[in-house]
C-alpha atoms as a PDB file:
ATOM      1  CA  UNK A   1      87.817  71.121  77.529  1.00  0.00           C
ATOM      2  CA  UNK A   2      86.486  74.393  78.756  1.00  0.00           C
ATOM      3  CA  UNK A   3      87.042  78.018  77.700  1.00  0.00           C
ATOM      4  CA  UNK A   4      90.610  79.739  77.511  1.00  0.00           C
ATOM      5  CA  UNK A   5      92.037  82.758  77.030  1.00  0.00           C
ATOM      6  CA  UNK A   6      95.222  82.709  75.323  1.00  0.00           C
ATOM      7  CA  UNK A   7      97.403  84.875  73.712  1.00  0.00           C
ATOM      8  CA  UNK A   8      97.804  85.083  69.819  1.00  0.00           C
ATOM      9  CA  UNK A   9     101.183  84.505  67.590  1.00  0.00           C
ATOM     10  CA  UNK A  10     102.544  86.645  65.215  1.00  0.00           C
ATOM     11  CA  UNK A  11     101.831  83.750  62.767  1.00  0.00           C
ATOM     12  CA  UNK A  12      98.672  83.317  63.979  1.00  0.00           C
ATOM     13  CA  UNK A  13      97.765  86.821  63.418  1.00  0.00           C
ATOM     14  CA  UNK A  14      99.301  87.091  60.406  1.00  0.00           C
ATOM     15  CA  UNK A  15      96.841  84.232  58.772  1.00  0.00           C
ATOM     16  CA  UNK A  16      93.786  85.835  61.035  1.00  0.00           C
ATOM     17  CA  UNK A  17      91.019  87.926  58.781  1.00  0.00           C
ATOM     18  CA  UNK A  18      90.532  90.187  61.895  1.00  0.00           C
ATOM     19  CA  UNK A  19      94.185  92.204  61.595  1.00  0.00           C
ATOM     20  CA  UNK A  20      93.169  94.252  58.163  1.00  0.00           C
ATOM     21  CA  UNK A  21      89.249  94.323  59.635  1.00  0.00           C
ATOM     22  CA  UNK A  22      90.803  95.996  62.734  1.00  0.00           C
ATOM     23  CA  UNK A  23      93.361  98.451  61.050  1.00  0.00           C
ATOM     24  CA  UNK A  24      90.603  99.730  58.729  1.00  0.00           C
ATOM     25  CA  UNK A  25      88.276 100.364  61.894  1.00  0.00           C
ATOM     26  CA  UNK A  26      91.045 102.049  63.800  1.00  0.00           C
ATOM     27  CA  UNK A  27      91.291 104.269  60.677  1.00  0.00           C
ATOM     28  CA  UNK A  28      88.200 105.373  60.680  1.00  0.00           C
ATOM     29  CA  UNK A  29      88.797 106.473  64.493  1.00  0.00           C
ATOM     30  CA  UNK A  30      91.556 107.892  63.306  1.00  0.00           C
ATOM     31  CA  UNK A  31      93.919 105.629  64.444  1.00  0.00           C
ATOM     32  CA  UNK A  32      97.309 103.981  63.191  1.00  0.00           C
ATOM     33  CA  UNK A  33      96.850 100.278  62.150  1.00  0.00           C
ATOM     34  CA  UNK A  34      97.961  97.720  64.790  1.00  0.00           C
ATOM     35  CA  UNK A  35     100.916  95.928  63.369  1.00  0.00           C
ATOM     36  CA  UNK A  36     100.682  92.566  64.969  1.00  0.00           C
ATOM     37  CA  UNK A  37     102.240  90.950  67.828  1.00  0.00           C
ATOM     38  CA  UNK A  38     106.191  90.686  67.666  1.00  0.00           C
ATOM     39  CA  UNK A  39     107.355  87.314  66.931  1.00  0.00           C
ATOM     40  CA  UNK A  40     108.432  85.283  70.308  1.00  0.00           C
ATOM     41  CA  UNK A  41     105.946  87.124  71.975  1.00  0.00           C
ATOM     42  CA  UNK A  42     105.639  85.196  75.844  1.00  0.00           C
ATOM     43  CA  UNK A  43     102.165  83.301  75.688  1.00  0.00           C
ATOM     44  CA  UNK A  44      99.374  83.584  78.040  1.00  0.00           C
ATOM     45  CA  UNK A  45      96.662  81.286  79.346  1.00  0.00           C
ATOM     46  CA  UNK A  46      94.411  80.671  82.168  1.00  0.00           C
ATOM     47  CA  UNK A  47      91.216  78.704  81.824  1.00  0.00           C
ATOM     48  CA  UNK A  48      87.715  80.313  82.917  1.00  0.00           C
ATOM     49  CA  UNK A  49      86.375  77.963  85.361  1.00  0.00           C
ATOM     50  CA  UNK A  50      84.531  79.314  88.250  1.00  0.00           C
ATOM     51  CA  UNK A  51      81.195  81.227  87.539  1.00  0.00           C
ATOM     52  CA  UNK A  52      82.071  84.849  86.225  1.00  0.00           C
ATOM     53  CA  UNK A  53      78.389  85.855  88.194  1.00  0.00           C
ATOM     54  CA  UNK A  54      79.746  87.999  91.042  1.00  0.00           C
ATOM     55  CA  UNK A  55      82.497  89.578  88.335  1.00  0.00           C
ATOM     56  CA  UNK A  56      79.625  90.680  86.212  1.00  0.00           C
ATOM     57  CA  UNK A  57      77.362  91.991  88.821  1.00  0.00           C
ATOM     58  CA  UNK A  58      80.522  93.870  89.933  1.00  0.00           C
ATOM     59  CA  UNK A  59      81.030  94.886  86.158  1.00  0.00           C
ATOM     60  CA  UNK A  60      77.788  96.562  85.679  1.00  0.00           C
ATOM     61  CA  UNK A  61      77.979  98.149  88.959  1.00  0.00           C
ATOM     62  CA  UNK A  62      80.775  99.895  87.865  1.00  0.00           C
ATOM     63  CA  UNK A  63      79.396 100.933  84.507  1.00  0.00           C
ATOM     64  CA  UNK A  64      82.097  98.248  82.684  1.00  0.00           C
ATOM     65  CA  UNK A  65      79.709  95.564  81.502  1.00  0.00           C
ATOM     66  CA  UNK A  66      81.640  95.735  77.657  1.00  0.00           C
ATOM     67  CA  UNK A  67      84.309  94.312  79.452  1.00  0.00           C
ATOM     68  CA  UNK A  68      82.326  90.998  79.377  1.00  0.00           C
ATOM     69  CA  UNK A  69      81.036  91.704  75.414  1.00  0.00           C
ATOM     70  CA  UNK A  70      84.908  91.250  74.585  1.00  0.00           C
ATOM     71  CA  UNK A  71      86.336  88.271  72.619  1.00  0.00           C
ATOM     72  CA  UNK A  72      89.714  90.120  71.873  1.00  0.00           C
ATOM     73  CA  UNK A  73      92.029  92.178  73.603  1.00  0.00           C
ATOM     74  CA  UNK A  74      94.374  94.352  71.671  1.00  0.00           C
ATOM     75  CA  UNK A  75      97.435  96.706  72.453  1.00  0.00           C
ATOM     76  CA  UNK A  76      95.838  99.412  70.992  1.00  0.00           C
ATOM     77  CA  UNK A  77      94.194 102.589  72.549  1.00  0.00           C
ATOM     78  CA  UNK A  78      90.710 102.944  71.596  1.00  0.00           C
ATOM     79  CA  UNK A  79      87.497 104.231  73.361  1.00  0.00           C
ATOM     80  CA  UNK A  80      84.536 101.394  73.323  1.00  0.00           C
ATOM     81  CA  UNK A  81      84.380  98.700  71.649  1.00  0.00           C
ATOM     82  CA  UNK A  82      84.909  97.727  67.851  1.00  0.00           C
ATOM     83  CA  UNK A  83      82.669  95.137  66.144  1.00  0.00           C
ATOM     84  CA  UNK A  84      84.240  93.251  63.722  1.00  0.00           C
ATOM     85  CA  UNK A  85      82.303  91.528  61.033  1.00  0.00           C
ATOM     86  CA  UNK A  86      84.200  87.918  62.047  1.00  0.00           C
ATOM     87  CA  UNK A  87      83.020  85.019  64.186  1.00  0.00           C
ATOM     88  CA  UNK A  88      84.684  84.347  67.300  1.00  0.00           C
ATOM     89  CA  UNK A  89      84.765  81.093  69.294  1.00  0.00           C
ATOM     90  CA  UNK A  90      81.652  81.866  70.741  1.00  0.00           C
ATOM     91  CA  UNK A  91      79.359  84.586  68.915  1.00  0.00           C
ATOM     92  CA  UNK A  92      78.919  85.485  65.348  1.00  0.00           C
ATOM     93  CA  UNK A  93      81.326  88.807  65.455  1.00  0.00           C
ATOM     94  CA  UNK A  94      84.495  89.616  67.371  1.00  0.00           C
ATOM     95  CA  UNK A  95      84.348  92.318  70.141  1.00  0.00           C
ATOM     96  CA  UNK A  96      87.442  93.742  70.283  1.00  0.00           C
ATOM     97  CA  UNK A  97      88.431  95.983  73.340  1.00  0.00           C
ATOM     98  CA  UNK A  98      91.635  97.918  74.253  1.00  0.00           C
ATOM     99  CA  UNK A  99      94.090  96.697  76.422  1.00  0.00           C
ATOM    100  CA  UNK A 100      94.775 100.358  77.863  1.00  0.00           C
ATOM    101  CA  UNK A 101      90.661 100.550  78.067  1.00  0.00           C
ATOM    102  CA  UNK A 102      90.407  97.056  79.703  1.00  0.00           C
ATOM    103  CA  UNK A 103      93.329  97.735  82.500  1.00  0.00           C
ATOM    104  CA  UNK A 104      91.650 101.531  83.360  1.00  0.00           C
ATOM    105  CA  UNK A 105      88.646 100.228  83.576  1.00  0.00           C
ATOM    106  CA  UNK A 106      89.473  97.857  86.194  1.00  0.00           C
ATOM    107  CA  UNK A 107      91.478  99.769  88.403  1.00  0.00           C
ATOM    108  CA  UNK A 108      88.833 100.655  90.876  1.00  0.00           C
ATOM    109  CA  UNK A 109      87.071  97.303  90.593  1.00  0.00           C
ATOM    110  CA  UNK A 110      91.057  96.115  91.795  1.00  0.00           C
ATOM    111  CA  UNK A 111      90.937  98.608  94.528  1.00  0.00           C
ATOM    112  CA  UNK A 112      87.389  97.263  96.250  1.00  0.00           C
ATOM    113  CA  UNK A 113      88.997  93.870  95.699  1.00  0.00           C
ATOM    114  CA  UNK A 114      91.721  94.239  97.531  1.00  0.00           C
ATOM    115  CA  UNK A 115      93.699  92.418  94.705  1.00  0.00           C
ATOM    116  CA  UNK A 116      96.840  91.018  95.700  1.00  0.00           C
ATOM    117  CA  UNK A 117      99.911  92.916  93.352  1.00  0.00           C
ATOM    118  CA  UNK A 118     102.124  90.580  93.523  1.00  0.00           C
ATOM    119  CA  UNK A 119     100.139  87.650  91.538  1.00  0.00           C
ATOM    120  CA  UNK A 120     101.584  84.948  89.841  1.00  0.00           C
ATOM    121  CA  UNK A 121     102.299  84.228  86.316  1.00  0.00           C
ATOM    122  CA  UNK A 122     102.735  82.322  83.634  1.00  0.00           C
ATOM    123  CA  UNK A 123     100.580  79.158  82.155  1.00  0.00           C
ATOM    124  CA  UNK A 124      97.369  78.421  84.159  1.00  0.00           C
ATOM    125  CA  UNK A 125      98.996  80.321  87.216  1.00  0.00           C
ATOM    126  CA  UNK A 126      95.704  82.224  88.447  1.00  0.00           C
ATOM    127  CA  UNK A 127      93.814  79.058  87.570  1.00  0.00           C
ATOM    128  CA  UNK A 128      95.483  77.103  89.968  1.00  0.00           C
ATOM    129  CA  UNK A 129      96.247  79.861  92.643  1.00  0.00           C
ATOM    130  CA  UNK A 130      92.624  81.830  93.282  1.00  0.00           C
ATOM    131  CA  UNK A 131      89.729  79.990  94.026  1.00  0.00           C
ATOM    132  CA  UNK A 132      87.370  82.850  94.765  1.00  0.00           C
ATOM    133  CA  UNK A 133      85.472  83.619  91.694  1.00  0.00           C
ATOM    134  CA  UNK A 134      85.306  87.303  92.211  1.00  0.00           C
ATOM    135  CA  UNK A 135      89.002  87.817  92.482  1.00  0.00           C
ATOM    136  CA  UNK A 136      89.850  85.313  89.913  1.00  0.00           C
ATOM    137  CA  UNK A 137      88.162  87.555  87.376  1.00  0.00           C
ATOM    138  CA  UNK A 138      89.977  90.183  88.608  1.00  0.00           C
ATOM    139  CA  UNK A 139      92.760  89.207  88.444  1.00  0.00           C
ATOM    140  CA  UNK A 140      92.552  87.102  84.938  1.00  0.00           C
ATOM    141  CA  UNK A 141      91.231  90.400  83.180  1.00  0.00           C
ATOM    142  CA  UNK A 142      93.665  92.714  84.962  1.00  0.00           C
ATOM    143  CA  UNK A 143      96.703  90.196  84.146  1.00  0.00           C
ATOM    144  CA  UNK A 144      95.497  89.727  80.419  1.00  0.00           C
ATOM    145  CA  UNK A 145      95.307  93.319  79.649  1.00  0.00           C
ATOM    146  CA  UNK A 146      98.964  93.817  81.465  1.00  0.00           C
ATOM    147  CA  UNK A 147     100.326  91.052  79.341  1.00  0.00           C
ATOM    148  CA  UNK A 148      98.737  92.581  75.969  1.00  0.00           C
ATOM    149  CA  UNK A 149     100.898  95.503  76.695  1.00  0.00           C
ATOM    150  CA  UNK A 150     104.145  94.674  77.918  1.00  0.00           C
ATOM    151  CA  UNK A 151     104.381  92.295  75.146  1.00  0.00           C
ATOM    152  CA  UNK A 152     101.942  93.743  72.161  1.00  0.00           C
ATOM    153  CA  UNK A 153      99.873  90.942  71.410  1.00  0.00           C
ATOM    154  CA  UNK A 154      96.547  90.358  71.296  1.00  0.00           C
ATOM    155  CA  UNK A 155      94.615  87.815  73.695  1.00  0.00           C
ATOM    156  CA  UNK A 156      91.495  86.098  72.621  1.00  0.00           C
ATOM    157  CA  UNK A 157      88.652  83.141  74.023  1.00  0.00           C
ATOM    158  CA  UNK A 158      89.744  79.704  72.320  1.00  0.00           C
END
């Protein structure tokens, strides 16, 4: 048990209530809808298990703290976040943040870091590989919002 985040399907996107929620709150920013993740998208995971403390203080420190009010990551570039009226896994609405937003945002919290760029990948990789909590963060957020984009899916807390 514990708290994952994962990448979502094209079929499970498809069935989701949150796709036509977040194309009619991109269009009122003026945006194009977001047409889903491609089908054989590559998948994503990596359990949060150390204590995100240090990676929050370092958050609000760098004026990022929505970062943590997230519960899905999209492929789409938007300022802020977007509320959407549907409960996630662990609140009563779904925070959604961009991908592009997410990635920029941590670029200078990578830089005090020091984080590694050659990390590794794939299932549970960071999970097993960084035991600092600080740089697991990191390097879980900064990974996640890579993988949104090079393969235009979403990512979401399961």
């Amino acid at each position: 048990m514990g708290i994952y985040l994962v990448s979502v399907s094209a079929a499970n996107w498809a069935g989701d209530e949150c796709g036509p929620l977040l194309d009619e709150a991109l269009g009122a920013r003026g945006r194009p809808p977001y047409p889903g993740p491609p089908a054989g998208a590559a998948d994503f995971e990596e359990k949060l298990i150390p204590p995100m403390d240090a990676f929050a203080e370092v958050c609000e420190r760098h004026d990022v703290g929505d970062v943590l009010d997230a519960s899905l990551i999209v492929p789409v570039d938007f300022a802020g976040l977007v509320e959407l009226p549907v409960a996630s896994s662990y609140s009563d609405v779904t925070n959604v943040i961009s991908a592009q937003r997410l990635r920029a945002a941590l670029d200078p919290i990578v830089a005090e870091t020091g984080l590694p760029g050659d990390l590794p990948t794939g299932p549970l990789a960071l999970t097993r590989a960084i035991e600092d909590p600080l740089l697991f963060y990191v390097a879980l957020f900064r990974q996640a919002a890579e993988h949104s984009l090079r393969h235009g899916c979403p990512l979401t807390y399961v």
